[in-house]
PDB file of N, CA and C in Angstrom:
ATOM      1  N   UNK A   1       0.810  -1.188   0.000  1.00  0.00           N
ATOM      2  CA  UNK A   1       0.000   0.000   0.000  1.00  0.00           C
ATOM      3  C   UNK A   1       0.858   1.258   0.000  1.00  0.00           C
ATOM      4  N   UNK A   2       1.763   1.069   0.362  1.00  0.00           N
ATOM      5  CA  UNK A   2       2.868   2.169   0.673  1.00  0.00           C
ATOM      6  C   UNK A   2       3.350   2.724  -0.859  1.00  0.00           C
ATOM      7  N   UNK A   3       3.682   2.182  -1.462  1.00  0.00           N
ATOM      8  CA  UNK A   3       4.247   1.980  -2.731  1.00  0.00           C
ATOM      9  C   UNK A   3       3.108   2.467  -3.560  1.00  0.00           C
ATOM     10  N   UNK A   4       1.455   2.455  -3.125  1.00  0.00           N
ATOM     11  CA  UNK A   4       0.676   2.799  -4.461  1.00  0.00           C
ATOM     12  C   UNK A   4       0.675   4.121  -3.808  1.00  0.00           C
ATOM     13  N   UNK A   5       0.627   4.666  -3.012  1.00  0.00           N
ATOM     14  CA  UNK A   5       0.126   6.066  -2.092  1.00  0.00           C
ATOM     15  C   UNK A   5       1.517   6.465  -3.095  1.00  0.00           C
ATOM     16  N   UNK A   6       2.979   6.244  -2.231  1.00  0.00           N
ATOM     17  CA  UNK A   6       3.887   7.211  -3.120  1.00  0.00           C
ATOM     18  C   UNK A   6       3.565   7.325  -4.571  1.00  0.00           C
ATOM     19  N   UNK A   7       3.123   6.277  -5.584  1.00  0.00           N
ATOM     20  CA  UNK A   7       2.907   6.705  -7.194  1.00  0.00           C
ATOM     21  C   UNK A   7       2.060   7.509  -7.349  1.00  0.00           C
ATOM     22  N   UNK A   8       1.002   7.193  -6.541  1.00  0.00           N
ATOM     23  CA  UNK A   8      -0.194   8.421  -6.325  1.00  0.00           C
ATOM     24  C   UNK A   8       0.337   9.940  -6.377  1.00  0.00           C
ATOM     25  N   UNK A   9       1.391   9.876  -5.585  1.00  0.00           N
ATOM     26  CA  UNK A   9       1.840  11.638  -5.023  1.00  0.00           C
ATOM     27  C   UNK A   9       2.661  12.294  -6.210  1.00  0.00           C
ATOM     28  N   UNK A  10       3.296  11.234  -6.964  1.00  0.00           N
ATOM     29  CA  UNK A  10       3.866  11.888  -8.274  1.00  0.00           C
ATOM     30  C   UNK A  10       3.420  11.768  -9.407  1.00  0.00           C
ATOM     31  N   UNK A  11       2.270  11.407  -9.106  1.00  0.00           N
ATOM     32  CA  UNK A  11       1.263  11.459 -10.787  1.00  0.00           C
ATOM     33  C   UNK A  11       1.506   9.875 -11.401  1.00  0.00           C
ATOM     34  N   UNK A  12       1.946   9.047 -10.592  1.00  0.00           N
ATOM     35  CA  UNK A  12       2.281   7.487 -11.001  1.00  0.00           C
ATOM     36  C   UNK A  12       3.534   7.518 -11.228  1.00  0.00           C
ATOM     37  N   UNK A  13       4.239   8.104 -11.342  1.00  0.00           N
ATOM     38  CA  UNK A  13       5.643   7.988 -11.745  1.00  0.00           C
ATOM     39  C   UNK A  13       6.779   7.530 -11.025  1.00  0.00           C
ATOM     40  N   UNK A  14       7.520   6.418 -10.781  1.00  0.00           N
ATOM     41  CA  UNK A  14       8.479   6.522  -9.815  1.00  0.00           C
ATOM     42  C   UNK A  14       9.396   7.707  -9.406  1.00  0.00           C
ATOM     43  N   UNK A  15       9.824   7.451  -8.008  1.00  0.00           N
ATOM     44  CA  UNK A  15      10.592   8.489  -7.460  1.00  0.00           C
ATOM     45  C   UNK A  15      11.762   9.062  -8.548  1.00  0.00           C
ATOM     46  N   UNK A  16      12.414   8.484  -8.870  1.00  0.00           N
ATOM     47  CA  UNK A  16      13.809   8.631  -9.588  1.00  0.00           C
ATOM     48  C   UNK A  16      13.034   9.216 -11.068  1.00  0.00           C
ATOM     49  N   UNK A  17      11.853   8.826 -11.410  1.00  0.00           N
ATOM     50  CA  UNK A  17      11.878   9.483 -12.930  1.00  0.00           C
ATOM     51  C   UNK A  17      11.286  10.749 -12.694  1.00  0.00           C
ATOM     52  N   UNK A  18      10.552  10.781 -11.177  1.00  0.00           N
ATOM     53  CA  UNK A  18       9.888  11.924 -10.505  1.00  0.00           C
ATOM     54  C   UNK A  18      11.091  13.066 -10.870  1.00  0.00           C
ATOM     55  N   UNK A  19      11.716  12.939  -9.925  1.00  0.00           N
ATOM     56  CA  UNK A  19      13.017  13.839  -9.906  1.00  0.00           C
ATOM     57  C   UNK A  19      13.933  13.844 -11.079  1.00  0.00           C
ATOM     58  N   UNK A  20      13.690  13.175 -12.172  1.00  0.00           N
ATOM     59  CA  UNK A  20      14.759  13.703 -13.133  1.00  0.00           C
ATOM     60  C   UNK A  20      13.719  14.801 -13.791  1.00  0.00           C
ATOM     61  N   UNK A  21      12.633  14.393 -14.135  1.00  0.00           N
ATOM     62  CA  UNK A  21      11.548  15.404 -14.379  1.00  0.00           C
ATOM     63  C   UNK A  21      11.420  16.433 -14.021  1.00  0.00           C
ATOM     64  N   UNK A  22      11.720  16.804 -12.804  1.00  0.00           N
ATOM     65  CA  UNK A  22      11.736  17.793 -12.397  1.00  0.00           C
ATOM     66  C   UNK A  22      13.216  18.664 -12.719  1.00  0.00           C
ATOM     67  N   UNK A  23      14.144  17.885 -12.531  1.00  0.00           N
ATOM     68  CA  UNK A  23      15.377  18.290 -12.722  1.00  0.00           C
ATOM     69  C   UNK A  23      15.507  19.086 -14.306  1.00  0.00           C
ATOM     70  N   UNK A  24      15.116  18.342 -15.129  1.00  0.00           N
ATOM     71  CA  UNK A  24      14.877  18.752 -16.454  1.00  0.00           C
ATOM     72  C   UNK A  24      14.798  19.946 -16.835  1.00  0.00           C
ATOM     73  N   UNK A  25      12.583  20.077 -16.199  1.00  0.00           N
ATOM     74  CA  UNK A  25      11.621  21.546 -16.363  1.00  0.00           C
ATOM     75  C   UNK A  25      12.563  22.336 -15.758  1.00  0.00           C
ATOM     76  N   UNK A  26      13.388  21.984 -14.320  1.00  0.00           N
ATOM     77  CA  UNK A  26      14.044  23.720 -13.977  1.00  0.00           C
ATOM     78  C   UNK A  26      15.195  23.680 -14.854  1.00  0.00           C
ATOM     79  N   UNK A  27      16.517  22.802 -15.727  1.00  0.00           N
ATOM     80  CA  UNK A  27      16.976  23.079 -16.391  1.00  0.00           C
ATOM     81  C   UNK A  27      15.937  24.307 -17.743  1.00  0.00           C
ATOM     82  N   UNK A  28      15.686  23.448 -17.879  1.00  0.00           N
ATOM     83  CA  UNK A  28      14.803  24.515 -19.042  1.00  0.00           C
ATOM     84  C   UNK A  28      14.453  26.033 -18.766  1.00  0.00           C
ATOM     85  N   UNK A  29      13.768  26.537 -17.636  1.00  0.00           N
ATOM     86  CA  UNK A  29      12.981  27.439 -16.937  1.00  0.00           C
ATOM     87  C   UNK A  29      14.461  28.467 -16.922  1.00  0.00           C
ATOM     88  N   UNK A  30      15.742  27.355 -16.025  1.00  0.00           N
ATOM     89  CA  UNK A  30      16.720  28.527 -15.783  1.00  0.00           C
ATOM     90  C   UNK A  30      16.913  28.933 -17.053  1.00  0.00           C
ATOM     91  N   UNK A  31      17.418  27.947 -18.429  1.00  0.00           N
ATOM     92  CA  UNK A  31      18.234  28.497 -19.512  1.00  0.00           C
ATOM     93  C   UNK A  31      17.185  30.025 -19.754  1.00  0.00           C
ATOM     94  N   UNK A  32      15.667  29.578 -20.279  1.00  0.00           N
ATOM     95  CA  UNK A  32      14.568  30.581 -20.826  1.00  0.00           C
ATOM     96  C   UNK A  32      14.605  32.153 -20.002  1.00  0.00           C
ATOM     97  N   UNK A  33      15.085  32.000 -18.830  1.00  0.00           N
ATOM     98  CA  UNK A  33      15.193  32.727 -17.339  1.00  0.00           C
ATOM     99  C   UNK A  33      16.715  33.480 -17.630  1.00  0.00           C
ATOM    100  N   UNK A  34      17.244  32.910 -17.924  1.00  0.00           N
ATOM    101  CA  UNK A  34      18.606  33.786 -18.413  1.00  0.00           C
ATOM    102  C   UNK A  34      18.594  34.354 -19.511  1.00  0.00           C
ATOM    103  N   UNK A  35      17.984  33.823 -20.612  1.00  0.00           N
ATOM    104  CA  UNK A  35      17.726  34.660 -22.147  1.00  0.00           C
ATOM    105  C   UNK A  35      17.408  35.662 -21.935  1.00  0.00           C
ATOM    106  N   UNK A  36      15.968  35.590 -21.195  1.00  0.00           N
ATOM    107  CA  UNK A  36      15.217  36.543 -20.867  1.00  0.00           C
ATOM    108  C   UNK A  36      16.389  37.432 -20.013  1.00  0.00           C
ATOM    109  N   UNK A  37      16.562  37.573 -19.094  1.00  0.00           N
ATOM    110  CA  UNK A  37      17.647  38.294 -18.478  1.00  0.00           C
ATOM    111  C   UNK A  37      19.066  39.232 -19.260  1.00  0.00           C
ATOM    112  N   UNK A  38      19.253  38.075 -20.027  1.00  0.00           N
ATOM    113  CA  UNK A  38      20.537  39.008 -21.026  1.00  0.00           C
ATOM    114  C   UNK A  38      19.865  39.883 -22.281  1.00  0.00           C
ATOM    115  N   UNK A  39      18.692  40.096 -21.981  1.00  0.00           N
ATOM    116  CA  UNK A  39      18.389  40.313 -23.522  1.00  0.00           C
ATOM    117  C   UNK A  39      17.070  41.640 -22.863  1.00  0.00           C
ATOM    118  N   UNK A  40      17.170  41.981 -21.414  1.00  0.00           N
ATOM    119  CA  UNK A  40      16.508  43.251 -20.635  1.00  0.00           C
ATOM    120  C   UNK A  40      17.184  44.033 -21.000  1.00  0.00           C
ATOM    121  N   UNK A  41      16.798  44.851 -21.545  1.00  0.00           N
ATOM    122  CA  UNK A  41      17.321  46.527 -21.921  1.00  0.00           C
ATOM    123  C   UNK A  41      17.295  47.480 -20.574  1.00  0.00           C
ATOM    124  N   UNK A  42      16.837  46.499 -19.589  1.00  0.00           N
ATOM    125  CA  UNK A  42      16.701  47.930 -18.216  1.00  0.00           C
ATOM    126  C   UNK A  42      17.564  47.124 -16.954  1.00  0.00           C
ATOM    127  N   UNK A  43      18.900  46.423 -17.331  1.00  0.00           N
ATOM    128  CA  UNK A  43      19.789  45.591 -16.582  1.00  0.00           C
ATOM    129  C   UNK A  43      20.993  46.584 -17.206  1.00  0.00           C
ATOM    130  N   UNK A  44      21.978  47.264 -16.278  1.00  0.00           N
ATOM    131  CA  UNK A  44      23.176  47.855 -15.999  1.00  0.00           C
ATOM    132  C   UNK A  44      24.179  46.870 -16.718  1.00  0.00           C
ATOM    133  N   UNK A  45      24.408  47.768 -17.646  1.00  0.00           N
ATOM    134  CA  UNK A  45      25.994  46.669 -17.555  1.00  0.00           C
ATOM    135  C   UNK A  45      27.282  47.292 -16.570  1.00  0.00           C
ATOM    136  N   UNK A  46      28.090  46.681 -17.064  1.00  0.00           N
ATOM    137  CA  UNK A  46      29.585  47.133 -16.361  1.00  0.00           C
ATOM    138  C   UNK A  46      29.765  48.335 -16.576  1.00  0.00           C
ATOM    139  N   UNK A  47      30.815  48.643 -15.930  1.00  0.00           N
ATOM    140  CA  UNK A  47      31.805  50.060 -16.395  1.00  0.00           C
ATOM    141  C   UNK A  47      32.831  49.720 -17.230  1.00  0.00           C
ATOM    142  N   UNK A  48      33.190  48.733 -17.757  1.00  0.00           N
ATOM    143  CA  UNK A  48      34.439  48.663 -18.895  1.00  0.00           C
ATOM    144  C   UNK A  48      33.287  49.038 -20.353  1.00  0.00           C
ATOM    145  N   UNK A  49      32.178  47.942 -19.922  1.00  0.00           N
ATOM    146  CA  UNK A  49      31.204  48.201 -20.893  1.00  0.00           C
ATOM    147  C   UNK A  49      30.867  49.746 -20.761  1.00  0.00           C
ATOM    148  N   UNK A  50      30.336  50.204 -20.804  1.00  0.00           N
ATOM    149  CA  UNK A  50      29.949  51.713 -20.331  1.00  0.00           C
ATOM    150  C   UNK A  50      30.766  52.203 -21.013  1.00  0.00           C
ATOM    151  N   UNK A  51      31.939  52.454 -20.547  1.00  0.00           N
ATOM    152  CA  UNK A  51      33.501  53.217 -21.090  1.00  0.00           C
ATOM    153  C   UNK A  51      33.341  53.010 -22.631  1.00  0.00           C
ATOM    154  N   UNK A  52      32.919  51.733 -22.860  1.00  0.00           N
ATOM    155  CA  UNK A  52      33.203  51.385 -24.522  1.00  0.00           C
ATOM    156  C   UNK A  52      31.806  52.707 -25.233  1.00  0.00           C
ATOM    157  N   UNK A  53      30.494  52.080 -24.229  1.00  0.00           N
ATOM    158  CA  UNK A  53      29.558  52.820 -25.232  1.00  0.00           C
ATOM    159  C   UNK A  53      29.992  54.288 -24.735  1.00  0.00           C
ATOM    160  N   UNK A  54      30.470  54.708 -23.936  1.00  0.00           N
ATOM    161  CA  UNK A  54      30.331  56.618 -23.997  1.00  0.00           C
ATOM    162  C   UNK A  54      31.309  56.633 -25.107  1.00  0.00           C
ATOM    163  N   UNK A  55      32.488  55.575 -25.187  1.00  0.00           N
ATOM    164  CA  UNK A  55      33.465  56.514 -26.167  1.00  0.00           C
ATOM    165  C   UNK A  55      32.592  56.117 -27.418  1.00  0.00           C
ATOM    166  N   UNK A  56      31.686  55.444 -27.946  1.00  0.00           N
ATOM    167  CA  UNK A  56      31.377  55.128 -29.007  1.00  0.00           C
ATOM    168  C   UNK A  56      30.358  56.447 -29.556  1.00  0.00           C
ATOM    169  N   UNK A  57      29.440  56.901 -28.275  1.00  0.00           N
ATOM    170  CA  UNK A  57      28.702  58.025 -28.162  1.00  0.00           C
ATOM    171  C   UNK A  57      29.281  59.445 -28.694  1.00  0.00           C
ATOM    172  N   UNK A  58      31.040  59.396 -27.922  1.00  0.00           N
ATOM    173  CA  UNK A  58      30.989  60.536 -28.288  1.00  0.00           C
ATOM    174  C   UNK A  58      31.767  60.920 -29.547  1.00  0.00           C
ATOM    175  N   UNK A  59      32.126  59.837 -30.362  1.00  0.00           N
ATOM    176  CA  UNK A  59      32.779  59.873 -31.571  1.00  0.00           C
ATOM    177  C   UNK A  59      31.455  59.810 -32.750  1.00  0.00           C
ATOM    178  N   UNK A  60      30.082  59.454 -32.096  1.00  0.00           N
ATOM    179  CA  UNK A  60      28.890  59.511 -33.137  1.00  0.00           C
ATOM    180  C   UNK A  60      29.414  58.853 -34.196  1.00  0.00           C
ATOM    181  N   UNK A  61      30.182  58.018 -33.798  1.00  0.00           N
ATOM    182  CA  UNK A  61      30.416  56.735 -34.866  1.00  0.00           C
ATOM    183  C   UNK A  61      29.310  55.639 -34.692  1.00  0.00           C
ATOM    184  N   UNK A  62      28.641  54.980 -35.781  1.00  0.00           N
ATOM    185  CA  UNK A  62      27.715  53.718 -35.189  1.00  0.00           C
ATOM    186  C   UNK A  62      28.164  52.922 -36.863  1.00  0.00           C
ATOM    187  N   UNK A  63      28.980  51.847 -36.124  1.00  0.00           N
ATOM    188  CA  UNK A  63      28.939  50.824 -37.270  1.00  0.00           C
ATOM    189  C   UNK A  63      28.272  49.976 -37.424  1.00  0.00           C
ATOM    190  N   UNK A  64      27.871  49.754 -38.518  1.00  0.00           N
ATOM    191  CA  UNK A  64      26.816  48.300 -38.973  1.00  0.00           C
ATOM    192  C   UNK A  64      27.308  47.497 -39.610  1.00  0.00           C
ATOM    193  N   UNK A  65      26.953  46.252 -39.226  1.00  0.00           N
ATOM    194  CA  UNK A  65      27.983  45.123 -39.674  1.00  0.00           C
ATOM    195  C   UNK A  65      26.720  44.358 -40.291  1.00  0.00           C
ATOM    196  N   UNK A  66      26.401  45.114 -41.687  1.00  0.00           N
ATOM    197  CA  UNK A  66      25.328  44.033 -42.598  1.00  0.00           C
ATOM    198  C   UNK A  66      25.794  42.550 -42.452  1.00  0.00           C
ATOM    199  N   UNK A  67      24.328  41.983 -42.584  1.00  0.00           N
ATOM    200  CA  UNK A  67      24.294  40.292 -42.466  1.00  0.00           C
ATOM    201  C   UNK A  67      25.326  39.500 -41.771  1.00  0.00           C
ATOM    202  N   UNK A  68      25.414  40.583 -40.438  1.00  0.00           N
ATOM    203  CA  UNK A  68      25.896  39.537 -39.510  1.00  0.00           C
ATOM    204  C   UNK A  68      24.802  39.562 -38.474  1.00  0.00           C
ATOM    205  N   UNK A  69      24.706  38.125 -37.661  1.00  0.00           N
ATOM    206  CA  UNK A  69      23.799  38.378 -36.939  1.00  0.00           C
ATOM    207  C   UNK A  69      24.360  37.929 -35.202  1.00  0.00           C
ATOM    208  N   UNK A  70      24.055  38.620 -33.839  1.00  0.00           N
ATOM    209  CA  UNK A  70      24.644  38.072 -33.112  1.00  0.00           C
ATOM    210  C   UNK A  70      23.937  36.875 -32.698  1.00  0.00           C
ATOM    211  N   UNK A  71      24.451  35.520 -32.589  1.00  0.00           N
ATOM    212  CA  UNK A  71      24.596  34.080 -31.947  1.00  0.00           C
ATOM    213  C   UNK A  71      24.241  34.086 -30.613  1.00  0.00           C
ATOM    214  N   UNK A  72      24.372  35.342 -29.302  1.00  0.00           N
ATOM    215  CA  UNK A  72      23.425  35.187 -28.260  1.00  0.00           C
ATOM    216  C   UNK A  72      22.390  35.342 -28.139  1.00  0.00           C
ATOM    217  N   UNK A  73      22.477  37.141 -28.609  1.00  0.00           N
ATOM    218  CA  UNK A  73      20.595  37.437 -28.922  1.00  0.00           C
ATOM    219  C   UNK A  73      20.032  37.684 -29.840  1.00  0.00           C
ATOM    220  N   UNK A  74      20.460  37.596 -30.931  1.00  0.00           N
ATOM    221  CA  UNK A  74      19.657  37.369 -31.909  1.00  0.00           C
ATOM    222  C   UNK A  74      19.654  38.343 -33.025  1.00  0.00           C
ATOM    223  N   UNK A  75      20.576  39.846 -32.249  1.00  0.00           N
ATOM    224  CA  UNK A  75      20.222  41.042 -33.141  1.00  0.00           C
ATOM    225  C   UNK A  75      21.043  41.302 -34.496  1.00  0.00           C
ATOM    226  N   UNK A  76      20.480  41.748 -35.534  1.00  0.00           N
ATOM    227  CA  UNK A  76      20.701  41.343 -36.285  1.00  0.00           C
ATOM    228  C   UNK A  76      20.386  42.890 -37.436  1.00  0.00           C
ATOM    229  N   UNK A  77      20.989  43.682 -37.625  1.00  0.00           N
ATOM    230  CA  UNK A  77      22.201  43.552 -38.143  1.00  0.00           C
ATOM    231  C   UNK A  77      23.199  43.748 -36.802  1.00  0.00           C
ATOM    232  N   UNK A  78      24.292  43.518 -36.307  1.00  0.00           N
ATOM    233  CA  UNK A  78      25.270  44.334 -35.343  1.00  0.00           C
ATOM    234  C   UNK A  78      25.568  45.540 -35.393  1.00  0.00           C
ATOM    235  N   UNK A  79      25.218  46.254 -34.379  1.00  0.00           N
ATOM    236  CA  UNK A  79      25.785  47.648 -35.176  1.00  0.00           C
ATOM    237  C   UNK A  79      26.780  48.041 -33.440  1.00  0.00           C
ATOM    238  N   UNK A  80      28.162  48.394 -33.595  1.00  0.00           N
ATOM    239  CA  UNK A  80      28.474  48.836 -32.755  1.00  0.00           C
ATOM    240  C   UNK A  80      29.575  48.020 -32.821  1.00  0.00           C
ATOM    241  N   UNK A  81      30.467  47.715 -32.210  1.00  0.00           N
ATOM    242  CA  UNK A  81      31.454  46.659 -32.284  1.00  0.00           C
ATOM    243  C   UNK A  81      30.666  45.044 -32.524  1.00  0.00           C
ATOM    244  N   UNK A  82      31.440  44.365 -32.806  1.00  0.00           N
ATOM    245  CA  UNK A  82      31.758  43.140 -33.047  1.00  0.00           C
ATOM    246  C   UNK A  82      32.520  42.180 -32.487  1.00  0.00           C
ATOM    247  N   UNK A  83      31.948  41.094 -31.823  1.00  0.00           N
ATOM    248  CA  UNK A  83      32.784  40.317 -31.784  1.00  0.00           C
ATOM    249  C   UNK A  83      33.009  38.467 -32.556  1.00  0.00           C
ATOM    250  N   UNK A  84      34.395  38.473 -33.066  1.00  0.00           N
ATOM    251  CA  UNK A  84      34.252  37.524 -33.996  1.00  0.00           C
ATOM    252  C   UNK A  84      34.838  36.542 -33.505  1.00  0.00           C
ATOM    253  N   UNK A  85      34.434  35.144 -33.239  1.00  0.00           N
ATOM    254  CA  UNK A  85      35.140  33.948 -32.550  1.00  0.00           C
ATOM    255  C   UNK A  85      36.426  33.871 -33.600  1.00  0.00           C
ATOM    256  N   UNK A  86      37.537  33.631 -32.683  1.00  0.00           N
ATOM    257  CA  UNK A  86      38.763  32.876 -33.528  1.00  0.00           C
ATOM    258  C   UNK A  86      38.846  31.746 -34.040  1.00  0.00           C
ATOM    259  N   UNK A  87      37.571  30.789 -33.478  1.00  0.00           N
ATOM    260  CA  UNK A  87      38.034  29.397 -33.972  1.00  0.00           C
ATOM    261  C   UNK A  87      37.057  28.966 -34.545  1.00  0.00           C
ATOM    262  N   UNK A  88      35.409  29.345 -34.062  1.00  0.00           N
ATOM    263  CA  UNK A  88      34.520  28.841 -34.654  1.00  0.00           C
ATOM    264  C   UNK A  88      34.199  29.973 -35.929  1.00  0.00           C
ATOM    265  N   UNK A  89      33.855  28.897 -36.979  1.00  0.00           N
ATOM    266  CA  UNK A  89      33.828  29.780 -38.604  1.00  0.00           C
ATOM    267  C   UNK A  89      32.534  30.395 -38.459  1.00  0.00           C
ATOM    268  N   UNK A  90      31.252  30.710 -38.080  1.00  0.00           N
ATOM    269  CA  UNK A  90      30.450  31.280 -37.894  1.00  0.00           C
ATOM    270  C   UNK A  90      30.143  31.899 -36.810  1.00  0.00           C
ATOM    271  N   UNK A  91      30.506  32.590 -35.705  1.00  0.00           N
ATOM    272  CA  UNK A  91      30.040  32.577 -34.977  1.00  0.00           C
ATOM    273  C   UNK A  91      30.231  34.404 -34.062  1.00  0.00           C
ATOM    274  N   UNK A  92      29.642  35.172 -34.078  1.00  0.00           N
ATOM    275  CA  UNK A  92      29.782  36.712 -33.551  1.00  0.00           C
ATOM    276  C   UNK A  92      28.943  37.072 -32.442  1.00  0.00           C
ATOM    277  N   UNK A  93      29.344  38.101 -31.511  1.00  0.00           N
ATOM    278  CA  UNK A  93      28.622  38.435 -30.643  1.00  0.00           C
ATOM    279  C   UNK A  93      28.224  39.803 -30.889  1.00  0.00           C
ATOM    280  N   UNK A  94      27.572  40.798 -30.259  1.00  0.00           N
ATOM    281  CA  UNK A  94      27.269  41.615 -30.298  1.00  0.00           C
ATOM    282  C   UNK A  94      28.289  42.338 -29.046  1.00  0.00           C
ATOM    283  N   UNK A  95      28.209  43.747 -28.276  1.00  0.00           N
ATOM    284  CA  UNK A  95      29.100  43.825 -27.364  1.00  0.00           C
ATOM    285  C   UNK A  95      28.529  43.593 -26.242  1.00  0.00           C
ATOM    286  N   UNK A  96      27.072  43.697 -26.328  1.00  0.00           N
ATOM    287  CA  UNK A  96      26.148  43.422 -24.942  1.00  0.00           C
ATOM    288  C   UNK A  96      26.421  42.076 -24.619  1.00  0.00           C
ATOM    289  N   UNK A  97      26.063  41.004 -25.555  1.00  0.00           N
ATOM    290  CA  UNK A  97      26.840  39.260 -25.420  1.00  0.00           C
ATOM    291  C   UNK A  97      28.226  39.097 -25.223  1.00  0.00           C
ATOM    292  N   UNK A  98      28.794  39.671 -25.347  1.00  0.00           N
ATOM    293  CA  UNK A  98      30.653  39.595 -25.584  1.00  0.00           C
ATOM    294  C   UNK A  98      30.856  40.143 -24.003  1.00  0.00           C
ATOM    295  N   UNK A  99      30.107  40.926 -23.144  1.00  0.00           N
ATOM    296  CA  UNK A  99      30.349  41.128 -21.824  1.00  0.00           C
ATOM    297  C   UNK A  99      29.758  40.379 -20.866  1.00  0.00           C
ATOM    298  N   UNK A 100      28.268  39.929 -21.252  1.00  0.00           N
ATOM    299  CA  UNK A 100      27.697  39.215 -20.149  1.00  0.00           C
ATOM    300  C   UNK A 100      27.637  37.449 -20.437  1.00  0.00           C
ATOM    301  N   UNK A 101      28.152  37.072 -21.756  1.00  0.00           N
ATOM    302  CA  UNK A 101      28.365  35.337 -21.544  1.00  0.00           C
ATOM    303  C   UNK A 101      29.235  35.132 -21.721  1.00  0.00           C
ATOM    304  N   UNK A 102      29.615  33.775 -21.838  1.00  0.00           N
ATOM    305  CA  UNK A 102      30.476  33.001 -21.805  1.00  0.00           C
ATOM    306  C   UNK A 102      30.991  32.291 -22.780  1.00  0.00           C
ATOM    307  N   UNK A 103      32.148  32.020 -23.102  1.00  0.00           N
ATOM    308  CA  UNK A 103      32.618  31.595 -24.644  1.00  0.00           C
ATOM    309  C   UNK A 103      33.851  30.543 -24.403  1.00  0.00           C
ATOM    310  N   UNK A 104      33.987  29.608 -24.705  1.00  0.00           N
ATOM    311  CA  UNK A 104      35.273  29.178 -24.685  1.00  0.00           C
ATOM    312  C   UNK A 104      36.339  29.261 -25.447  1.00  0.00           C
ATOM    313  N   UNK A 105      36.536  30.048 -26.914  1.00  0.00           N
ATOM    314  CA  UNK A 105      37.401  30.544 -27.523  1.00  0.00           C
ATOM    315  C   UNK A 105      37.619  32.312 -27.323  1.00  0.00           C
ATOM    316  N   UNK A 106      38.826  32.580 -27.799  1.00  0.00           N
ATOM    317  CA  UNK A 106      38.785  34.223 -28.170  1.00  0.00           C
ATOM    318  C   UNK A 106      38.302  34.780 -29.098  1.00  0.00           C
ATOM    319  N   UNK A 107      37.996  35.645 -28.969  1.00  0.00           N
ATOM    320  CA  UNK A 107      37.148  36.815 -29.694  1.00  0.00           C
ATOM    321  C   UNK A 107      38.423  37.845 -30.727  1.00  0.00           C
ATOM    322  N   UNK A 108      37.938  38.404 -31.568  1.00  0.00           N
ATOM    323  CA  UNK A 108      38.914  39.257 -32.927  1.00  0.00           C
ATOM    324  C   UNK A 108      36.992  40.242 -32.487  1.00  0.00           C
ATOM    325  N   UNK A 109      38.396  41.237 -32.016  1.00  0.00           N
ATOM    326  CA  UNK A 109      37.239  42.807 -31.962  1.00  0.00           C
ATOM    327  C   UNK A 109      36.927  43.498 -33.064  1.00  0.00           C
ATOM    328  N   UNK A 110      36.174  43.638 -33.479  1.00  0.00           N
ATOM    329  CA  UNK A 110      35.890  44.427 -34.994  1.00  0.00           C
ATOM    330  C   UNK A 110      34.748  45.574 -34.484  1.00  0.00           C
ATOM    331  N   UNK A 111      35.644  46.728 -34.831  1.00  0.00           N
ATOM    332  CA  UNK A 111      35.150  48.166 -34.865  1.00  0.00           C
ATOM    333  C   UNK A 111      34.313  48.534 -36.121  1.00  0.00           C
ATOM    334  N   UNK A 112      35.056  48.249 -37.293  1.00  0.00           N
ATOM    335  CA  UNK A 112      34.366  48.852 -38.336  1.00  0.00           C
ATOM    336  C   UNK A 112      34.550  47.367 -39.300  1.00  0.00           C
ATOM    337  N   UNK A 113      33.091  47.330 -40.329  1.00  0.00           N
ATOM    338  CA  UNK A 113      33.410  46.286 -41.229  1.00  0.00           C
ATOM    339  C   UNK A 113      33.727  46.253 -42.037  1.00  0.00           C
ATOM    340  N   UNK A 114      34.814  47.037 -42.291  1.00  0.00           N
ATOM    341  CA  UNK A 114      35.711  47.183 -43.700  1.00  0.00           C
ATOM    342  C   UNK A 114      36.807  46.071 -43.252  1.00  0.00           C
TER     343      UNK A 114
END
């Protein structure tokens, strides 16, 4: 009886598939939970970041880097610096992605796309 009460409490499911299930949905929830997070326009970045956009501000330079698109969030064209993986053949950030994730190769900074 013991054994039907616990399947009862997790929807029939054993304990162990209970909990990978669960383990899963919050994998998922966090990744969707961080997108969402890097991709708020009303979240502070750094001060190295900062430094980059005032000097970019006050040179009223804005580069656009046609048909590239950035690989974290999505934006597309880049306009502003660039960042270009060294090793993987496709792959760019924007500067907002290039400060707040994570990459395991280096980056080639591109200012202008000439």
């Amino acid at each position: 009886m013991i054994k039907h009460q616990m399947k009862e409490k997790h929807g029939g499911l054993p304990r162990k598939a209970f909990k990978k299930l669960i383990k899963k949905e919050l994998e998922k929830q966090k990744t969707q939970t961080l997108n969402e997070l890097m991709n708020c326009p009303d979240i502070q970045i750094d001060s190295e970041q900062s430094d980059i956009n005032d000097h970019a501000k006050a040179s009223n330079e804005k580069h656009i880097h046609k048909n590239v698109a950035c690989d974290g969030c999505g934006v597309s064209p880049i306009v502003g610096i660039r960042y270009k993986c060294s090793v993987l053949k496709n792959f760019d950030f924007c500067a907002n992605c290039e400060a707040r994730r994570d990459h395991d190769h280096p980056f080639l900074k591109i200012v202008r796309p000439e």
